[in-house]
PDB file of N, CA and C in Angstrom:
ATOM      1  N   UNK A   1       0.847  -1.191   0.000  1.00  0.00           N
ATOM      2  CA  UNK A   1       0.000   0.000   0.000  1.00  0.00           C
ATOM      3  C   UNK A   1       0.888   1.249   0.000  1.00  0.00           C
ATOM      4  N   UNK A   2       0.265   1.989  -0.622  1.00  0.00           N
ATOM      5  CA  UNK A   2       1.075   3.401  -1.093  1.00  0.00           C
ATOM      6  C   UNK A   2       0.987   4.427  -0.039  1.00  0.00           C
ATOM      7  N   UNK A   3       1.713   5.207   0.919  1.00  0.00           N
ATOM      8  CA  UNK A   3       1.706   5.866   1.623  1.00  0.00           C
ATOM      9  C   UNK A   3       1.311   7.499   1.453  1.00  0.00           C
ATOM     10  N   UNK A   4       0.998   7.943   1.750  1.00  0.00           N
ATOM     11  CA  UNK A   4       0.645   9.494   2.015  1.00  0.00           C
ATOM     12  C   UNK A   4       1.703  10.403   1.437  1.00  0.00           C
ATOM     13  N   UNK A   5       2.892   9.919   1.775  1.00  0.00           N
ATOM     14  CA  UNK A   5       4.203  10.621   1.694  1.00  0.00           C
ATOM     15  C   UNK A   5       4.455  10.551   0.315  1.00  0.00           C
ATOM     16  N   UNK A   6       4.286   8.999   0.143  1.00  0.00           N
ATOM     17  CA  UNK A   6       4.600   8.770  -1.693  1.00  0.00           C
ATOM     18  C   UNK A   6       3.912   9.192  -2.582  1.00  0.00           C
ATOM     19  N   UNK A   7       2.497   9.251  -1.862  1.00  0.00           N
ATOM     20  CA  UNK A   7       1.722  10.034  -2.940  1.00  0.00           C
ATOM     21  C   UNK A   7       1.682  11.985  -3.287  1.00  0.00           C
ATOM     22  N   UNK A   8       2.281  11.839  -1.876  1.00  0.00           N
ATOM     23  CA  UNK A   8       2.919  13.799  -2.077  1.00  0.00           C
ATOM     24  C   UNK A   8       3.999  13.996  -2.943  1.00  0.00           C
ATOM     25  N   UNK A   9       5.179  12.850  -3.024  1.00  0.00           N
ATOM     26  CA  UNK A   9       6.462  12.876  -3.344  1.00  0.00           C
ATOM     27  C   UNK A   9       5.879  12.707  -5.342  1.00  0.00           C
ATOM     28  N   UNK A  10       4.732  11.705  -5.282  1.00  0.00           N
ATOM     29  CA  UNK A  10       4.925  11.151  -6.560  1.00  0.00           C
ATOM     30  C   UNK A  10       3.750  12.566  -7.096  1.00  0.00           C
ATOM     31  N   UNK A  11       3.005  13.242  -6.430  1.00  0.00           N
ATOM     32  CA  UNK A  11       2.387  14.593  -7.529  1.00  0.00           C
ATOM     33  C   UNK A  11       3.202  15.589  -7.145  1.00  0.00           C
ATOM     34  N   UNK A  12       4.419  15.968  -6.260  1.00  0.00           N
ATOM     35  CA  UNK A  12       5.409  16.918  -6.792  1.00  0.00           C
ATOM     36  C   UNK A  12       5.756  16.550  -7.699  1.00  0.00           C
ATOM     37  N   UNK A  13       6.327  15.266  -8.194  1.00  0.00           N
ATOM     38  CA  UNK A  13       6.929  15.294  -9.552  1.00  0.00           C
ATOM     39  C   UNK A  13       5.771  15.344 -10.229  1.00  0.00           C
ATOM     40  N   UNK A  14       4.767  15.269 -10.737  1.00  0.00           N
ATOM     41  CA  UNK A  14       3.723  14.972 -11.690  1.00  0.00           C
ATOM     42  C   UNK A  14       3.876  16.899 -11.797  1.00  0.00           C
ATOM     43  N   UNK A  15       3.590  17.646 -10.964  1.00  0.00           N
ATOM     44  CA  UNK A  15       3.304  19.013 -10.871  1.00  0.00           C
ATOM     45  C   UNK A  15       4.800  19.495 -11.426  1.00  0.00           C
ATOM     46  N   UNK A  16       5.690  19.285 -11.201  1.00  0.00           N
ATOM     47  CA  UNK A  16       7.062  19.623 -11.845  1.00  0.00           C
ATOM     48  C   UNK A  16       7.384  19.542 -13.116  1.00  0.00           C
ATOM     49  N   UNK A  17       6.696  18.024 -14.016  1.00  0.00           N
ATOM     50  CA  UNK A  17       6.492  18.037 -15.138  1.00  0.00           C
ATOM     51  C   UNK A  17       6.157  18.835 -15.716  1.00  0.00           C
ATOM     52  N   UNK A  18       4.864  19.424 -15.379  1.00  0.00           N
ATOM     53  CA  UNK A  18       3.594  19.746 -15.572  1.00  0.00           C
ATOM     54  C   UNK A  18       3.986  21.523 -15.930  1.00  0.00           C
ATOM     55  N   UNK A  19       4.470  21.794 -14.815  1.00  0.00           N
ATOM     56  CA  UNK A  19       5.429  23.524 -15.101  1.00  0.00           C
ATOM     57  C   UNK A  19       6.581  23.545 -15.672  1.00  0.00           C
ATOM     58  N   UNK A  20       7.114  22.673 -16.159  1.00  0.00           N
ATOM     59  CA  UNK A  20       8.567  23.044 -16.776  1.00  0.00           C
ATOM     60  C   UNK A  20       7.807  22.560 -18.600  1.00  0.00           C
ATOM     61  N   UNK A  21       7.058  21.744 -18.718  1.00  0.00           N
ATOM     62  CA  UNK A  21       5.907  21.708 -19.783  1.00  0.00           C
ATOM     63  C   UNK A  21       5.190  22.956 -20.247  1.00  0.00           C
ATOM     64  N   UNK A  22       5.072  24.154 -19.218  1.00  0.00           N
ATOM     65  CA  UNK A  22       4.465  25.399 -19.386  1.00  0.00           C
ATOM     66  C   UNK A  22       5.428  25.994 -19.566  1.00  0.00           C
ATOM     67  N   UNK A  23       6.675  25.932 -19.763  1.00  0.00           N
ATOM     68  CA  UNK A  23       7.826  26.801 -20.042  1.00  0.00           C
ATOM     69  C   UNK A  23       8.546  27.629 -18.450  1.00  0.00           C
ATOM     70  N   UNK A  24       8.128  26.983 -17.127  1.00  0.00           N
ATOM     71  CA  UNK A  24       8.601  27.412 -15.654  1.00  0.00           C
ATOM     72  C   UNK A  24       9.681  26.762 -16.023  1.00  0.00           C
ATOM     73  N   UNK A  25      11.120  27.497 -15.440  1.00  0.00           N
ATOM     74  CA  UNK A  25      12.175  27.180 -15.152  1.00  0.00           C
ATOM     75  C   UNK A  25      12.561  26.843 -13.699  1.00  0.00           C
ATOM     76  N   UNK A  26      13.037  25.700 -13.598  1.00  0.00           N
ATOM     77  CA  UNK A  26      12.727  25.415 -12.150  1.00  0.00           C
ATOM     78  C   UNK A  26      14.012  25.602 -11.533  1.00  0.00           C
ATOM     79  N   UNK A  27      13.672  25.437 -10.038  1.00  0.00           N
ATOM     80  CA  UNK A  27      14.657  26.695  -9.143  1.00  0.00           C
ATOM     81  C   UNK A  27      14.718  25.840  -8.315  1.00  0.00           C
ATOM     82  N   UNK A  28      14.065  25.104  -7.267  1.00  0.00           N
ATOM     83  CA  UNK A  28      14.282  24.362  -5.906  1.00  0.00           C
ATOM     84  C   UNK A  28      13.199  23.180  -5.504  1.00  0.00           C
ATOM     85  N   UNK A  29      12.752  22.317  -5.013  1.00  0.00           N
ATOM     86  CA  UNK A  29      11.798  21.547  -4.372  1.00  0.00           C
ATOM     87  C   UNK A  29      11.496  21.546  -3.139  1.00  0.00           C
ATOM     88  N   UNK A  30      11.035  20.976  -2.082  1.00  0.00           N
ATOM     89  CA  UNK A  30      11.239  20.947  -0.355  1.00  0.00           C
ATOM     90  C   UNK A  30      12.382  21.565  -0.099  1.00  0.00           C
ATOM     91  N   UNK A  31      11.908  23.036  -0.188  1.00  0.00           N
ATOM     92  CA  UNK A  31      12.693  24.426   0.508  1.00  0.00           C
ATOM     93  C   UNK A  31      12.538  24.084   1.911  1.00  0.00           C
ATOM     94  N   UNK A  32      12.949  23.810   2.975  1.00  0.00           N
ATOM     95  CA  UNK A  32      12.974  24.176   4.294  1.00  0.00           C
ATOM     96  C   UNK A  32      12.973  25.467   5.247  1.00  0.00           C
ATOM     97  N   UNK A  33      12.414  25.733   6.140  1.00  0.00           N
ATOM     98  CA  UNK A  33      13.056  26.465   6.686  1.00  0.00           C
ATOM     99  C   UNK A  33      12.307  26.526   8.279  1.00  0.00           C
ATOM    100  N   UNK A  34      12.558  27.194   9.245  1.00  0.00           N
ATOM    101  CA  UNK A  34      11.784  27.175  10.809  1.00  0.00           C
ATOM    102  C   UNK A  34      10.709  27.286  10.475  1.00  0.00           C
ATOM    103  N   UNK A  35       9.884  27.869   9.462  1.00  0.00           N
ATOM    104  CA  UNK A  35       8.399  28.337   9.473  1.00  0.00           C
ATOM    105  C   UNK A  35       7.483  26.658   8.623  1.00  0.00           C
ATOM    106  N   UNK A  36       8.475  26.421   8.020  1.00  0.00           N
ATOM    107  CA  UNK A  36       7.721  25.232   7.122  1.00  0.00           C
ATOM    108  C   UNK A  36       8.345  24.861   6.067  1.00  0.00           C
ATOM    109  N   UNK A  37       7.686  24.230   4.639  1.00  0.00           N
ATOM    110  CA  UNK A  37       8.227  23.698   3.770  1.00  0.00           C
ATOM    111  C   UNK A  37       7.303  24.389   2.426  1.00  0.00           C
ATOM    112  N   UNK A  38       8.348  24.756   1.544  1.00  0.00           N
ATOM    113  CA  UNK A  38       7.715  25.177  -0.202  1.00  0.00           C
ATOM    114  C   UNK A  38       7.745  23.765  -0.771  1.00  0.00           C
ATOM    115  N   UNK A  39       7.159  23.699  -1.099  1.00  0.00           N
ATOM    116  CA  UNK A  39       6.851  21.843  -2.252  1.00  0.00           C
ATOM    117  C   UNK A  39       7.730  21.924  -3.357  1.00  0.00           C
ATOM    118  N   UNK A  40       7.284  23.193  -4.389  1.00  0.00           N
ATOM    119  CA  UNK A  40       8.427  23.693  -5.368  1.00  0.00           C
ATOM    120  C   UNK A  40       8.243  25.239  -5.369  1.00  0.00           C
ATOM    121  N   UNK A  41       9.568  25.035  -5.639  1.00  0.00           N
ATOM    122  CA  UNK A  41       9.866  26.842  -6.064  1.00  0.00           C
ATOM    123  C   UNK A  41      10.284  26.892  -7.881  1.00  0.00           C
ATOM    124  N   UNK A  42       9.354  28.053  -8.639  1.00  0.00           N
ATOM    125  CA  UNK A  42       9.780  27.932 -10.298  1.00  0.00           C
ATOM    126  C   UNK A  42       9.954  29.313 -10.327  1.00  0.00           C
ATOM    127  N   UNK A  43      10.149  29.653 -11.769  1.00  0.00           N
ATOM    128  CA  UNK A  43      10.721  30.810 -12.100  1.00  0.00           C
ATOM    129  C   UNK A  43       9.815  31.448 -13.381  1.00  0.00           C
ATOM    130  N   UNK A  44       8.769  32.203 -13.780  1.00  0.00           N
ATOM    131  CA  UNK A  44       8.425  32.454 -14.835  1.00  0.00           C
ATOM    132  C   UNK A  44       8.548  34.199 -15.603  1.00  0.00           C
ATOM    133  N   UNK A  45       9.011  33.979 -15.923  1.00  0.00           N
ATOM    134  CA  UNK A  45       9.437  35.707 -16.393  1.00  0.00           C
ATOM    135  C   UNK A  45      10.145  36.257 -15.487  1.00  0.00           C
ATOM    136  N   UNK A  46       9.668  37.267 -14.939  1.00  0.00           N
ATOM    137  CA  UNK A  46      10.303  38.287 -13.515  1.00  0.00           C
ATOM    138  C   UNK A  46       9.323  38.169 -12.603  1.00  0.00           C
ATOM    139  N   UNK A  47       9.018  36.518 -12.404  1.00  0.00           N
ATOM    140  CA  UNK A  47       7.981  36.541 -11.332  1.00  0.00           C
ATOM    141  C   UNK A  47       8.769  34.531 -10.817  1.00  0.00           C
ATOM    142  N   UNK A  48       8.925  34.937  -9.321  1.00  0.00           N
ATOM    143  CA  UNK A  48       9.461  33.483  -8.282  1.00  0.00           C
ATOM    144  C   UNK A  48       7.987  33.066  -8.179  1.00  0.00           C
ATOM    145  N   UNK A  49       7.798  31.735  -8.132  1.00  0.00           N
ATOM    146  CA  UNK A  49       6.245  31.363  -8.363  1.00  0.00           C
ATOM    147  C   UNK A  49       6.848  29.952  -7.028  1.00  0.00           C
ATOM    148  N   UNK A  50       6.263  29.778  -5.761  1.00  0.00           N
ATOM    149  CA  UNK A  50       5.861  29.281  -4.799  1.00  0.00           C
ATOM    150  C   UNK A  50       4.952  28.379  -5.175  1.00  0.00           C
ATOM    151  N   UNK A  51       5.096  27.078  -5.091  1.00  0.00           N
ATOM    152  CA  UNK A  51       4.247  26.632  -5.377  1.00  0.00           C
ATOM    153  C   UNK A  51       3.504  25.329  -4.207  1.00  0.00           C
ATOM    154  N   UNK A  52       2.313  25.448  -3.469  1.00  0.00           N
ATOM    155  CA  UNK A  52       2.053  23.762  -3.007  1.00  0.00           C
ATOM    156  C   UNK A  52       1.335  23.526  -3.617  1.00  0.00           C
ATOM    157  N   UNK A  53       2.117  21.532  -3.495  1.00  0.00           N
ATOM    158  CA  UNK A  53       1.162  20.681  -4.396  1.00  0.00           C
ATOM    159  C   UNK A  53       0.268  20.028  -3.166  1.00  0.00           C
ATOM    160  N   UNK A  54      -1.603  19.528  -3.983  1.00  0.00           N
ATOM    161  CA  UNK A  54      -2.019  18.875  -3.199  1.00  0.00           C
ATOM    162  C   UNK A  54      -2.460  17.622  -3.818  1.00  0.00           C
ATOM    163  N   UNK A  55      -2.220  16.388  -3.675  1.00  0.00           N
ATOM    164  CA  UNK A  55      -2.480  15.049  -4.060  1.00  0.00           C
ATOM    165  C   UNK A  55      -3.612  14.647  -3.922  1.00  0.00           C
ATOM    166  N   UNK A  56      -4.177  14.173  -4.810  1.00  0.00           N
ATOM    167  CA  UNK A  56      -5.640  13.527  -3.672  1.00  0.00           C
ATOM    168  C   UNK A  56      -5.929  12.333  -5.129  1.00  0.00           C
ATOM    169  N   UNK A  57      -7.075  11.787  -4.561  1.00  0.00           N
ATOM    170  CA  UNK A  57      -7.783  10.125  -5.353  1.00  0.00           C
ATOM    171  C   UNK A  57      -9.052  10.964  -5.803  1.00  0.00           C
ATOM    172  N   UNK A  58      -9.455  11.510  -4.966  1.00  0.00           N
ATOM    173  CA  UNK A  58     -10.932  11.895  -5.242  1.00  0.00           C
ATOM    174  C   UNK A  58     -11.156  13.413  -4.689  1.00  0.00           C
ATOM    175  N   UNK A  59     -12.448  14.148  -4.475  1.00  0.00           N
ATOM    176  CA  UNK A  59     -12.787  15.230  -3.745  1.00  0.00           C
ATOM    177  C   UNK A  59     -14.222  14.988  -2.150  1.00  0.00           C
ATOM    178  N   UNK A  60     -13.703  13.506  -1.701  1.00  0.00           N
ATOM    179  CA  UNK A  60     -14.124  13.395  -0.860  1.00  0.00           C
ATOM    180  C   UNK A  60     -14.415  14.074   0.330  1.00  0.00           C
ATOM    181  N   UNK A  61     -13.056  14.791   0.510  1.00  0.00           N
ATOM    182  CA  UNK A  61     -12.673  15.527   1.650  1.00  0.00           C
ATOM    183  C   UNK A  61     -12.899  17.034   1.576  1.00  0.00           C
ATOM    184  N   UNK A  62     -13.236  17.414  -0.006  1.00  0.00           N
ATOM    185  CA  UNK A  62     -12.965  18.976  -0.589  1.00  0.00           C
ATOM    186  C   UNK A  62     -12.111  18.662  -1.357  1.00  0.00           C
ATOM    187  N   UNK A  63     -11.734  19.974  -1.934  1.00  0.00           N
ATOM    188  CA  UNK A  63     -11.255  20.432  -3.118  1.00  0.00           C
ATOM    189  C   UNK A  63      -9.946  20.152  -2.253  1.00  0.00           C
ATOM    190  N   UNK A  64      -8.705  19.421  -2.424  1.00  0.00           N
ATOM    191  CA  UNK A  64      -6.946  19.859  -2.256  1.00  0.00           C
ATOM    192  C   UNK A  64      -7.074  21.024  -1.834  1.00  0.00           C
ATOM    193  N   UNK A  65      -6.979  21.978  -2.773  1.00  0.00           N
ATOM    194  CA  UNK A  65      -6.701  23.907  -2.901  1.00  0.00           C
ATOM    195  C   UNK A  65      -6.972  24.263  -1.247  1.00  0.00           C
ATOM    196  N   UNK A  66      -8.689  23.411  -0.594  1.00  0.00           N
ATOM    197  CA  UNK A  66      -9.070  23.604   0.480  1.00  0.00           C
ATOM    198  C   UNK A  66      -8.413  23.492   1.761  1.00  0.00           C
ATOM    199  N   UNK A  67      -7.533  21.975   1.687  1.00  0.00           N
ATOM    200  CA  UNK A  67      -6.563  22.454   2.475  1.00  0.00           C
ATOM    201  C   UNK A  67      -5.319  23.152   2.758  1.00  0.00           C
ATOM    202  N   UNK A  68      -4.983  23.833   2.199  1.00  0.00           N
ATOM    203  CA  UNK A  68      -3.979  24.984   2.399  1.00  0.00           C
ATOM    204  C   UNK A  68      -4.440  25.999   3.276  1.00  0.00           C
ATOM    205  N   UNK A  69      -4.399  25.906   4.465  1.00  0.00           N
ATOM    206  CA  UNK A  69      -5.195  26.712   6.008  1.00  0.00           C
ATOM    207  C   UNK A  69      -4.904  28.476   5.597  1.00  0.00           C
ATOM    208  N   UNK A  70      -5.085  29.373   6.087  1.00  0.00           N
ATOM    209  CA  UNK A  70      -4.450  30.746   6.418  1.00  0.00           C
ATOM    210  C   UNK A  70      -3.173  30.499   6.747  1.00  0.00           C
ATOM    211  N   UNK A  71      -2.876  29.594   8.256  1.00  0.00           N
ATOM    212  CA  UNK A  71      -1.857  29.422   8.885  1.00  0.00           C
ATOM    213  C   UNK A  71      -0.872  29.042   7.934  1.00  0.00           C
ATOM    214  N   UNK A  72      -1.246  27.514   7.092  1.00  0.00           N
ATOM    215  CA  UNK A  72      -0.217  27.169   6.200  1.00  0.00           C
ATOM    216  C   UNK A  72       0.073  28.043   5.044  1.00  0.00           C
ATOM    217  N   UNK A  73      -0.621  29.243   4.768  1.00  0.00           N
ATOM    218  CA  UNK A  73      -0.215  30.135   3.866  1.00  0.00           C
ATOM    219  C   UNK A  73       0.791  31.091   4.086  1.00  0.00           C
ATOM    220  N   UNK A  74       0.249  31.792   5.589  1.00  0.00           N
ATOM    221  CA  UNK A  74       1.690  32.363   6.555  1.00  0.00           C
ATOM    222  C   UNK A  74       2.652  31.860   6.260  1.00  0.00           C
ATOM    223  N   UNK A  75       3.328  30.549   6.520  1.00  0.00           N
ATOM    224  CA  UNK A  75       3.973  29.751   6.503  1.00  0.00           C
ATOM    225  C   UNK A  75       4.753  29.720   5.544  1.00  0.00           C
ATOM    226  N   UNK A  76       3.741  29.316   4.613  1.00  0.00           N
ATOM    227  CA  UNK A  76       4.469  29.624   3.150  1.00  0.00           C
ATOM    228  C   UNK A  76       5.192  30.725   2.638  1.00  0.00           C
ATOM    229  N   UNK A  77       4.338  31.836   3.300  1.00  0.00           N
ATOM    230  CA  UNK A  77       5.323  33.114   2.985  1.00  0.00           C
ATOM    231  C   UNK A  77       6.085  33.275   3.443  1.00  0.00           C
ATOM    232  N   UNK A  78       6.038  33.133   4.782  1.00  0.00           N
ATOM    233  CA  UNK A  78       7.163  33.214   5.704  1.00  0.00           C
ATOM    234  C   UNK A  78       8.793  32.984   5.257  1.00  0.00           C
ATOM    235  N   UNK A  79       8.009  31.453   5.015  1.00  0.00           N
ATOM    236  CA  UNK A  79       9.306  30.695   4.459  1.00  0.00           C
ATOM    237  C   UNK A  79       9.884  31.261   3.082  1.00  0.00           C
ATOM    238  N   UNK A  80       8.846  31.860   1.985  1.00  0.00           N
ATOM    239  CA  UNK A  80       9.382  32.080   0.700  1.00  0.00           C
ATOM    240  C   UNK A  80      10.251  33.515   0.816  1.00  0.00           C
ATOM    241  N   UNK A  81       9.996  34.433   1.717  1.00  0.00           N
ATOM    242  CA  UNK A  81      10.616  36.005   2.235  1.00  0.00           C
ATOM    243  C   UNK A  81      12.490  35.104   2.403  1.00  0.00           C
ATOM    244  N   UNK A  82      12.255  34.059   3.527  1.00  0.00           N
ATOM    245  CA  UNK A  82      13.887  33.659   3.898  1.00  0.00           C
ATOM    246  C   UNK A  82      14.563  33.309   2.464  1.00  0.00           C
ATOM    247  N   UNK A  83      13.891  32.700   1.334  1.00  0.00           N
ATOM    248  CA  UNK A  83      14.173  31.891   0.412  1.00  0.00           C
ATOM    249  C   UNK A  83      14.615  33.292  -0.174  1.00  0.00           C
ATOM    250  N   UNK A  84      14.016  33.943  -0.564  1.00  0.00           N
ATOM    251  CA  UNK A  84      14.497  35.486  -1.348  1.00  0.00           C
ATOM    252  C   UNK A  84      15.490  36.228  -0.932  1.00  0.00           C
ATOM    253  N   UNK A  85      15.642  36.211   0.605  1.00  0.00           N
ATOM    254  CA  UNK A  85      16.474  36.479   1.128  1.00  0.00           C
ATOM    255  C   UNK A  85      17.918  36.391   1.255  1.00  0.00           C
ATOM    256  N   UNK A  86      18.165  34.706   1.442  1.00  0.00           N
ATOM    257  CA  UNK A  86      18.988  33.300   1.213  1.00  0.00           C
ATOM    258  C   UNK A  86      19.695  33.942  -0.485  1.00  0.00           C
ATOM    259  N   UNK A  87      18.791  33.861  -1.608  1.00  0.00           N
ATOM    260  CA  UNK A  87      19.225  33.773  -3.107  1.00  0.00           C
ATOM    261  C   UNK A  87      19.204  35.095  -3.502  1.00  0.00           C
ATOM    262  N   UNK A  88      19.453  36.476  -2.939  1.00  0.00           N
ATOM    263  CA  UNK A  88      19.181  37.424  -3.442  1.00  0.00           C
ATOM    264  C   UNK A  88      18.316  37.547  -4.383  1.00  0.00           C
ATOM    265  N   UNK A  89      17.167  37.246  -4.629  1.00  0.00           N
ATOM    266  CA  UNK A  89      16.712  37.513  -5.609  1.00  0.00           C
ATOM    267  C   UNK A  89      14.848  38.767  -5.449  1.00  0.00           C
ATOM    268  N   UNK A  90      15.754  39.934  -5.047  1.00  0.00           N
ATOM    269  CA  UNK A  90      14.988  41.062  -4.614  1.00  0.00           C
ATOM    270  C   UNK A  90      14.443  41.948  -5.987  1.00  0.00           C
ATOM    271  N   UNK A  91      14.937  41.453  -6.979  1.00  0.00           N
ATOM    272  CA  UNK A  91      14.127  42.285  -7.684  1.00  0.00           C
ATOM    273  C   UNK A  91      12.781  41.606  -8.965  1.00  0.00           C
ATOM    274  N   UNK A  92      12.790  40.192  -8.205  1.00  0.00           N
ATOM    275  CA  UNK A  92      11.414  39.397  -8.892  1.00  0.00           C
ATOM    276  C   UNK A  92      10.011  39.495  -8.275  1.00  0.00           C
ATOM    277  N   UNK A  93       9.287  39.745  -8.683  1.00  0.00           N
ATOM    278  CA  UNK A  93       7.471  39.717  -8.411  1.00  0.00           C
ATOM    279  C   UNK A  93       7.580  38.052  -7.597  1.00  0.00           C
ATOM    280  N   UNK A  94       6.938  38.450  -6.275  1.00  0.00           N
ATOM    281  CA  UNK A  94       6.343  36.921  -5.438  1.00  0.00           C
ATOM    282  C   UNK A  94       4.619  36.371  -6.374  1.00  0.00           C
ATOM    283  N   UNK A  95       4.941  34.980  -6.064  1.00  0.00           N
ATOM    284  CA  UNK A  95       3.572  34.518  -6.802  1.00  0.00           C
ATOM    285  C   UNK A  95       3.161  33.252  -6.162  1.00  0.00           C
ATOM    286  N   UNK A  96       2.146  32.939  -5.264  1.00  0.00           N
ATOM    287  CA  UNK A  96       1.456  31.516  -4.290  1.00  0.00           C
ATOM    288  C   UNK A  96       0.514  31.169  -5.113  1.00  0.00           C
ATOM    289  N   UNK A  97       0.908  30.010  -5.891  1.00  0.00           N
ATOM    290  CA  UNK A  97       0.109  28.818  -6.402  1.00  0.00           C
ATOM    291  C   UNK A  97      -0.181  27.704  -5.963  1.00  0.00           C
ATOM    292  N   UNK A  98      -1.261  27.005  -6.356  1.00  0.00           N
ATOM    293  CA  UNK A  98      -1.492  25.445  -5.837  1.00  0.00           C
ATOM    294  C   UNK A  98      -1.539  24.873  -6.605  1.00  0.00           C
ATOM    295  N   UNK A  99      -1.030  23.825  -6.827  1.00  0.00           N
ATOM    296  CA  UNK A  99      -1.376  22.552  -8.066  1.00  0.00           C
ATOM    297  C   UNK A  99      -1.901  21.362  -7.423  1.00  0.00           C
ATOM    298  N   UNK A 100      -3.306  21.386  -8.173  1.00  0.00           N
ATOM    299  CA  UNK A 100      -3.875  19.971  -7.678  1.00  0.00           C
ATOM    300  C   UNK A 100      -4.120  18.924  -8.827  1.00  0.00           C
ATOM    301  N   UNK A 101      -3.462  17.847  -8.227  1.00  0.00           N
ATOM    302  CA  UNK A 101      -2.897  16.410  -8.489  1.00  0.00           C
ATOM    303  C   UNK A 101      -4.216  15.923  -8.322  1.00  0.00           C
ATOM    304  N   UNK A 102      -4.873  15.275  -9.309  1.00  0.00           N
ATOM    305  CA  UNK A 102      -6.335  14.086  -8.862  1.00  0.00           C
ATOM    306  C   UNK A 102      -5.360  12.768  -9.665  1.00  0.00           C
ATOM    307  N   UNK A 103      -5.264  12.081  -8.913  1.00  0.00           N
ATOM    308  CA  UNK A 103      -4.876  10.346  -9.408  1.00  0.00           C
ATOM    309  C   UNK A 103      -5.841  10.029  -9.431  1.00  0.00           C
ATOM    310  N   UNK A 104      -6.110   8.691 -10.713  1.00  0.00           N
ATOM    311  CA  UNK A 104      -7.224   7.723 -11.037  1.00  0.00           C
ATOM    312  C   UNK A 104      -6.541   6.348 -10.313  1.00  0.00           C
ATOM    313  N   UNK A 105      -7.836   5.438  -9.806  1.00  0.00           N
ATOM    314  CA  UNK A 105      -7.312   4.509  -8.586  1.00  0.00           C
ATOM    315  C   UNK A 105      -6.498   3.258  -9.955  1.00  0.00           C
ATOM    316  N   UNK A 106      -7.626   3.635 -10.833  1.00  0.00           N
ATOM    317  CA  UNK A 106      -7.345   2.308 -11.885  1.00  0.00           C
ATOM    318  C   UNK A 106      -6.265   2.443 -12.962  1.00  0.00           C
ATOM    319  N   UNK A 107      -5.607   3.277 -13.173  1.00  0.00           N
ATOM    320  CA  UNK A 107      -4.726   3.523 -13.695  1.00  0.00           C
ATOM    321  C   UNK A 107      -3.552   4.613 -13.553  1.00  0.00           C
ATOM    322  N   UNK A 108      -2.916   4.718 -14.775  1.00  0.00           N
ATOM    323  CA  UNK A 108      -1.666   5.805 -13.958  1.00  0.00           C
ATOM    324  C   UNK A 108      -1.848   7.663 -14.797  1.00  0.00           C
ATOM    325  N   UNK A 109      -3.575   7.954 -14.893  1.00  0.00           N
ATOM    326  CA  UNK A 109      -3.584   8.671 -15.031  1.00  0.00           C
ATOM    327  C   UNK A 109      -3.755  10.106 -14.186  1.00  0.00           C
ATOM    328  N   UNK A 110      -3.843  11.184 -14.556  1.00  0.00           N
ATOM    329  CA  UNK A 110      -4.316  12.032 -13.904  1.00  0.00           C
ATOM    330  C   UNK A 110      -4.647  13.112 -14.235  1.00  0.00           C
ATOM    331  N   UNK A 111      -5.388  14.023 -13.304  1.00  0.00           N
ATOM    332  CA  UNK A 111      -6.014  15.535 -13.781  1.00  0.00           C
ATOM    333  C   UNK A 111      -4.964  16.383 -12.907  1.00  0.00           C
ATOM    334  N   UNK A 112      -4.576  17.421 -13.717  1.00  0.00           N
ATOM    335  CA  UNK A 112      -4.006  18.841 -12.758  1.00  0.00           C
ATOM    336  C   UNK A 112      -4.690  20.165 -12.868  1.00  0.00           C
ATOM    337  N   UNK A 113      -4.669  20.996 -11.769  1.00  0.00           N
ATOM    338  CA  UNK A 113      -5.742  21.852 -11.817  1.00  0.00           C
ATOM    339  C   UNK A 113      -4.583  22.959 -10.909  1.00  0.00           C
ATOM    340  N   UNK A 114      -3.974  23.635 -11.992  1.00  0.00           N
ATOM    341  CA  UNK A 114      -3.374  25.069 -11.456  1.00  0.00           C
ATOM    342  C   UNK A 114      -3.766  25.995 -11.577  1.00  0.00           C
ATOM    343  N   UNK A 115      -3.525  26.538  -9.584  1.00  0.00           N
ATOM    344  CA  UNK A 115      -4.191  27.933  -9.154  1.00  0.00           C
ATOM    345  C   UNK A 115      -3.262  28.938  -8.796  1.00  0.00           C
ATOM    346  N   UNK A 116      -3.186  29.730 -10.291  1.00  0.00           N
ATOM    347  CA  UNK A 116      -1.996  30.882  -9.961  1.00  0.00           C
ATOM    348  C   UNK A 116      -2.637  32.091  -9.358  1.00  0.00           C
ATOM    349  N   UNK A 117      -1.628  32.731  -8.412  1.00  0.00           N
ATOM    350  CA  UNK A 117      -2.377  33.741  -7.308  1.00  0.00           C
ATOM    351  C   UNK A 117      -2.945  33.049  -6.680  1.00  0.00           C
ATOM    352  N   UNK A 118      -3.143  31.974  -5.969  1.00  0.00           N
ATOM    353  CA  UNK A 118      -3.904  31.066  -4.962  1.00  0.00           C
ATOM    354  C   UNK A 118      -4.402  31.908  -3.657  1.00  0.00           C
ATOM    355  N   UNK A 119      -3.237  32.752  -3.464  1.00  0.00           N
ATOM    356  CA  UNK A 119      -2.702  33.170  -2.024  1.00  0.00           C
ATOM    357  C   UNK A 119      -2.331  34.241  -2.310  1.00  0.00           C
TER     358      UNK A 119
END
């Protein structure tokens, strides 16, 4: 049985495809920092684009997009300010997206549903 983790690990990459396919130049993955974690960090024009991914089978629970709290949005920024900080990179436009990952149970397909300006 497929774990939670693997299924986060396996729609970051699906979502990584998915933006470097849109012409995003990619920059970092599980950014760290005291406040939390960026999933991916991309690059599109003169704009750093933040991105969490949310995995899901179905919309049992809600929409993915839904769980991304206030708190975990703080968070996110929090963390993306150190990241800008860290790489000098002070003179690009900030941008909080979500990419949602729907896996099909029966095969190895899927739907993505990106929300630029999420946040």
């Amino acid at each position: 049985m497929i774990n939670t983790r693997e299924i986060g690990t396996y729609g970051e990459n699906i979502a990584i495809e998915y933006l470097l396919n849109k012409g995003y130049k990619f920059i970092a993955k599980n950014f760290r920092s005291k406040f939390g974690e960026i999933d991916i960090i991309v690059k599109e024009k003169d704009c750093i684009c933040f991105v969490e991914v949310k995995t899901r089978y179905n919309k049992n629970f809600g929409f993915p997009s839904q769980s991304v709290s206030y708190n975990k949005q703080r968070r996110i920024k929090k963390t993306s300010l150190l990241f800008v900080n860290k790489e000098k990179l002070f003179n690009l436009n900030l941008r909080y997206d979500v990419v949602e990952v729907y896996l099909n149970y029966n095969d190895d397909s899927y739907i993505i549903n990106h929300l630029e300006n999420a946040f």
